[in-house]
Protein backbone atom coordinates (compact mmCIF):
# COMPACT_ATOMS: atom_id res chain seq x y z
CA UNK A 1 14.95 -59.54 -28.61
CA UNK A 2 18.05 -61.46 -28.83
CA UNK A 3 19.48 -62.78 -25.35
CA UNK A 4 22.62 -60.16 -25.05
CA UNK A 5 19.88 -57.40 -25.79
CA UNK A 6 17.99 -58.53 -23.03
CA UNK A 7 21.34 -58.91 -20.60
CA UNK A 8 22.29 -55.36 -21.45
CA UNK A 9 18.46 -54.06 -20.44
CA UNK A 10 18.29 -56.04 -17.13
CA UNK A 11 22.02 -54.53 -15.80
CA UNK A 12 20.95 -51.30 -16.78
CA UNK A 13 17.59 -51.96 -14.93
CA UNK A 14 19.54 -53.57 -12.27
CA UNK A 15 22.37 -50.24 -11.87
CA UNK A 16 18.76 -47.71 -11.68
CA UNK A 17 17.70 -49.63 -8.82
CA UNK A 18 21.10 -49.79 -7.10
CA UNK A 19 21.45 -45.98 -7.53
CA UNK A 20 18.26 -45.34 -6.44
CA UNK A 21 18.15 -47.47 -3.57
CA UNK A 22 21.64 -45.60 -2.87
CA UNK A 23 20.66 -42.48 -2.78
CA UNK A 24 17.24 -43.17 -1.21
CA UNK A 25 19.21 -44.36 2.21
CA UNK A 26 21.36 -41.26 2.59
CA UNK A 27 20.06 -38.74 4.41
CA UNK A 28 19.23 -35.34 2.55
CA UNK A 29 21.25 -32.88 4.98
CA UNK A 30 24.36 -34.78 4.54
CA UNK A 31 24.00 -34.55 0.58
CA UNK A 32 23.34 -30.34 0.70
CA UNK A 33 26.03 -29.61 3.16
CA UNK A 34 28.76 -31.36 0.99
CA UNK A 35 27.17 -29.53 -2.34
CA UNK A 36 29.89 -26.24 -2.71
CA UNK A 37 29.11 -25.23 -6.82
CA UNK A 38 26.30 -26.94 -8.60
CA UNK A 39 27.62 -27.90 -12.30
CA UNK A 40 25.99 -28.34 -15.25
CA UNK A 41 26.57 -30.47 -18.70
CA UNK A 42 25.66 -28.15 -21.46
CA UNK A 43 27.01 -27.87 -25.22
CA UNK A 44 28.51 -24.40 -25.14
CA UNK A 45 29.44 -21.65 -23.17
CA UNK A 46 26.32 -18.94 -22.93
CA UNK A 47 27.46 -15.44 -24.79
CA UNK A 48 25.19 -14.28 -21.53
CA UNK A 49 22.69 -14.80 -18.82
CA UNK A 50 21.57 -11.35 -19.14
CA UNK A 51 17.81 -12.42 -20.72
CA UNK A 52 17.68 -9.20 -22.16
CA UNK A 53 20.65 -9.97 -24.66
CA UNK A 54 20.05 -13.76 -25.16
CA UNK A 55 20.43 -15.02 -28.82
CA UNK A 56 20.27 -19.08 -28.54
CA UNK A 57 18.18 -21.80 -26.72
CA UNK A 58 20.82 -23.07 -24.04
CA UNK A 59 21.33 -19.65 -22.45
CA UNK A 60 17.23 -18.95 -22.55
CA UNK A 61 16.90 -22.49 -20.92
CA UNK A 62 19.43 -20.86 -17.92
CA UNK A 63 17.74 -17.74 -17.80
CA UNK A 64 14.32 -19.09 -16.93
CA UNK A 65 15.60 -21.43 -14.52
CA UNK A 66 17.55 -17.59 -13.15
CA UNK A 67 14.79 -15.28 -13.24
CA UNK A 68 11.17 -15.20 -13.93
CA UNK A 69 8.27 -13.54 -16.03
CA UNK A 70 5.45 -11.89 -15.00
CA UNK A 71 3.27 -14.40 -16.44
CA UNK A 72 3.55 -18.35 -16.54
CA UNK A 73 1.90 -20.56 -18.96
CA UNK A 74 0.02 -23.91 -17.40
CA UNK A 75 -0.13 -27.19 -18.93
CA UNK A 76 -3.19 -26.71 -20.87
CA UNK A 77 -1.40 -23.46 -22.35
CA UNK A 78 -3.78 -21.09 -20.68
CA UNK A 79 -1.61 -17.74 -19.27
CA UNK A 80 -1.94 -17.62 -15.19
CA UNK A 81 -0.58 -14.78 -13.03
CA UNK A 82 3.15 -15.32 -11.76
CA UNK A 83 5.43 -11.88 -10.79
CA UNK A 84 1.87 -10.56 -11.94
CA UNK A 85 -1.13 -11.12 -9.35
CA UNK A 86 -3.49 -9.36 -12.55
CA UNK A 87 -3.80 -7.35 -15.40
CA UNK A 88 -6.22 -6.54 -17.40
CA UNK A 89 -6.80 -4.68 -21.05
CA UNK A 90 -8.76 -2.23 -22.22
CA UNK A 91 -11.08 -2.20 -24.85
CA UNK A 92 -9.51 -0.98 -27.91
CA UNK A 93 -6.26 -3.16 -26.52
CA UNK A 94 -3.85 -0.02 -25.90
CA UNK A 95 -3.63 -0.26 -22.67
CA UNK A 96 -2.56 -2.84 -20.65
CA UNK A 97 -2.63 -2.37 -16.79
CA UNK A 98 -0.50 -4.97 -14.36
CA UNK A 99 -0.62 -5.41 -10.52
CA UNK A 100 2.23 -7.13 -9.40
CA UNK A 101 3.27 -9.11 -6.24
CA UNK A 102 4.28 -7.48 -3.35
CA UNK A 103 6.21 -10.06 -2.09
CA UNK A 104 9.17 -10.31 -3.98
CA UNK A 105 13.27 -9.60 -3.84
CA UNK A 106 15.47 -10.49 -6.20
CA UNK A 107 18.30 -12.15 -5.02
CA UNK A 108 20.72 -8.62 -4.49
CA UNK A 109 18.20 -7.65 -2.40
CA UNK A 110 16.99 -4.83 -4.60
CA UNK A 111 12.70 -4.87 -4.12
CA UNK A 112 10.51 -5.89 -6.83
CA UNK A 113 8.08 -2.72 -8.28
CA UNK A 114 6.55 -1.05 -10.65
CA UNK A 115 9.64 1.14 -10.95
CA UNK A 116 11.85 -2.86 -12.58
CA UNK A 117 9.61 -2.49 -15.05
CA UNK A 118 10.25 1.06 -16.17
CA UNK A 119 13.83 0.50 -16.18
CA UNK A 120 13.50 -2.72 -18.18
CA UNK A 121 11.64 -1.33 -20.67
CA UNK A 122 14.43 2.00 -20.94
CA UNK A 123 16.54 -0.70 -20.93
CA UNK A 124 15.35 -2.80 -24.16
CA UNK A 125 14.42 0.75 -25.84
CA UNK A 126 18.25 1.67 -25.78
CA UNK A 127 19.77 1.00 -28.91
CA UNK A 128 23.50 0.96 -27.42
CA UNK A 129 22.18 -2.09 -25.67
CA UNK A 130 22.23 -5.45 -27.02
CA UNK A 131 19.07 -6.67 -27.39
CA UNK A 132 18.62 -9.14 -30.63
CA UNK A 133 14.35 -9.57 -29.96
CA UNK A 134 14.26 -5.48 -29.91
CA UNK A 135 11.34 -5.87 -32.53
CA UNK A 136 9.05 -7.43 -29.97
CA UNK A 137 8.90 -4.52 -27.94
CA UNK A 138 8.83 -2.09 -31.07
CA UNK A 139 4.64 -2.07 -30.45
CA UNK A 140 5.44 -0.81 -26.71
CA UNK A 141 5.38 3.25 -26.09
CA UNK A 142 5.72 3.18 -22.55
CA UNK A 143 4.93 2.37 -19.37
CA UNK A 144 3.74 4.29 -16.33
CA UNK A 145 3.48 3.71 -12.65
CA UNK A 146 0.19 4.22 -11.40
CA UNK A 147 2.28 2.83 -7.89
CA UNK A 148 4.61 1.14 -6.12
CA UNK A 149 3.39 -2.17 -7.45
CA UNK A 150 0.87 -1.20 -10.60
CA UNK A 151 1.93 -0.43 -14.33
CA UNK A 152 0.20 0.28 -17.03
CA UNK A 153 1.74 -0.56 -20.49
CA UNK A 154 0.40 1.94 -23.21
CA UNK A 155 0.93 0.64 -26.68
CA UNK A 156 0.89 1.83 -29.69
CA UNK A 157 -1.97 -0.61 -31.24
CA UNK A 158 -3.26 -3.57 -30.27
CA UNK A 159 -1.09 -6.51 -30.07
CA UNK A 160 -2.98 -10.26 -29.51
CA UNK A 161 0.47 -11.55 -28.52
CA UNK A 162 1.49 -9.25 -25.33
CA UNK A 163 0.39 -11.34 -22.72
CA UNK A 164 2.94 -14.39 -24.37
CA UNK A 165 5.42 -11.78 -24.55
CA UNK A 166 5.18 -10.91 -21.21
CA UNK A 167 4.97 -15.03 -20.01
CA UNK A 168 8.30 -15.24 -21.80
CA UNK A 169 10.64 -12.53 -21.19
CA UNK A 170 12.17 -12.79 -17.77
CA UNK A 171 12.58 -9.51 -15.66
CA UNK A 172 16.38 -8.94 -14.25
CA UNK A 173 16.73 -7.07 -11.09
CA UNK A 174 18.86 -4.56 -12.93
């Protein structure tokens, strides 16, 4: 490593420490109550947030830090409840049923239930809406609300990837 090679790698080592050091000392109140609009850096300008209509990586990337999924995937890749507390499948793999948390508001206040679902799914089934990853849904028939915080997705025929899809598409209050 030739000696300007190693200059330029100890100030940059040098200017981490500084900033870190900085920012360690000031005290974490002060730094929110300044904090008005929270910008990001990002390539381009998302066509939308909506995740139902999203076409390209950068807006999917806002959406899931937005809203989330009934499902989550863990580090070792295994699926583990998230909006959903359980579900469970039956044995010919038609019928999907999903208890969800009771817990939740989305940020508009508007409750969480079995009911976001249903209007999701009407929503993705309407073909004056936007919705470029239609297809993935194409294998769903329905779903109905066995209550206020249970669904059951019928399908048309078994389809191994429905628990990713539901880990991946995020539910939007409206």
């Amino acid at each position: 490593m030739s000696k300007s090679a190693k200059m330029a790698k100890l100030f940059i080592v040098c200017m981490a420490l500084t900033l870190a050091f900085g920012l360690g000392c000031m005290p974490t109140d002060a730094i929110a109550k300044d904090i008005k609009v929270l910008r990001i850096g990002i390539g381009i300008d998302p066509d939308t947030i909506n995740p139902i209509e999203i076409t390209t990586a950068i807006p999917a990337n806002i959406t899931e830090l937005l809203y989330d999924t009934l499902l989550k995937t863990n580090p070792e890749g295994k699926l583990i409840p998230h909006l959903a507390t359980e579900w469970s499948v039956s044995e010919d793999g038609k019928t999907w049923i999903i208890k969800l948390r009771k817990d939740v508001t989305f940020i508009d206040g508007a409750p969480f239930t079995a009911q976001t679902l249903k209007r999701q799914l009407e929503i993705i089934k309407d073909p004056t809406v936007r919705m470029p990853f239609r297809f993935l849904f194409a294998g769903v028939k329905d779903i109905t609300i066995l209550d206020d915080y249970t669904v059951q997705y019928n399908l048309h025929a078994p389809f191994a990837p429905f628990a990713d899809l539901l880990s991946v598409f995020a539910i939007p209050s409206q």
